[in-house]
Protein backbone atom coordinates (compact mmCIF):
# COMPACT_ATOMS: atom_id res chain seq x y z
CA UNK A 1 -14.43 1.88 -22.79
CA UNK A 2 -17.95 1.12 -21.48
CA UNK A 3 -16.05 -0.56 -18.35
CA UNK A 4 -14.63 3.09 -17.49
CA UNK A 5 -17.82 4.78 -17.62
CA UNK A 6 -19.89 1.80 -15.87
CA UNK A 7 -16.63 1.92 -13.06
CA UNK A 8 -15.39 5.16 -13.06
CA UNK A 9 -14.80 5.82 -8.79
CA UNK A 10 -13.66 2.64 -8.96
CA UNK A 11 -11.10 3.38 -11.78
CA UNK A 12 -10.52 6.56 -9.71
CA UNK A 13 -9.76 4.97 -6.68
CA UNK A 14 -7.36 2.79 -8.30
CA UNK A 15 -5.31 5.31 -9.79
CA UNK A 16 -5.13 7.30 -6.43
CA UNK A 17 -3.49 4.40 -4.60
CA UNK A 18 -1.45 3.36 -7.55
CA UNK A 19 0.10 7.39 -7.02
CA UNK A 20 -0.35 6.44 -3.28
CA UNK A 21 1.48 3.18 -3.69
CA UNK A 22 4.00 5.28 -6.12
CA UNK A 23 5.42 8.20 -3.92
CA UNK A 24 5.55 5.74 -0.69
CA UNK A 25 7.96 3.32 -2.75
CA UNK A 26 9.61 7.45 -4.25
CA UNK A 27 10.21 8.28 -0.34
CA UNK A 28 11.84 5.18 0.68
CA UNK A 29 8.73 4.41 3.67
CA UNK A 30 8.82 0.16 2.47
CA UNK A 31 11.91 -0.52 4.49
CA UNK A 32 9.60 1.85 7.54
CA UNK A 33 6.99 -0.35 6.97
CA UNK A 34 8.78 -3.57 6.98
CA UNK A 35 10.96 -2.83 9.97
CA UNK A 36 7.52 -1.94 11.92
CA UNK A 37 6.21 -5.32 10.63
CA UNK A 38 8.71 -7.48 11.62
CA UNK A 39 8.79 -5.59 15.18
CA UNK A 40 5.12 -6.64 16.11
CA UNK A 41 5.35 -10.59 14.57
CA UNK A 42 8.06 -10.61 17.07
CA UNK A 43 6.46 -9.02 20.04
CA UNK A 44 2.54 -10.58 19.06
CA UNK A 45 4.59 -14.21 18.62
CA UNK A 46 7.24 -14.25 20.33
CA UNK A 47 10.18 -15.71 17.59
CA UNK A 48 12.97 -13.42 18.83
């Protein structure tokens, strides 16, 4: 318990992009993410 109250914006912070983390994955924005990431290693290097 004494690492809560020593860290406790850090424990905050963690939970809020846990939730963050959470309701991306809830709305379906990975595959968004991916496709955008996969267009720029393409453009940046070139493979496709």
């Amino acid at each position: 318990m004494s690492f809560l109250r020593r860290n406790r914006a850090a424990a905050v912070l963690l939970a809020a992009a846990v939730l963050c983390l959470a309701l991306g994955v809830w709305r379906g924005e990975t595959e968004t993410v991916f496709r955008k990431a996969v267009n720029i290693c393409m453009e940046c290097i070139g493979l496709g």
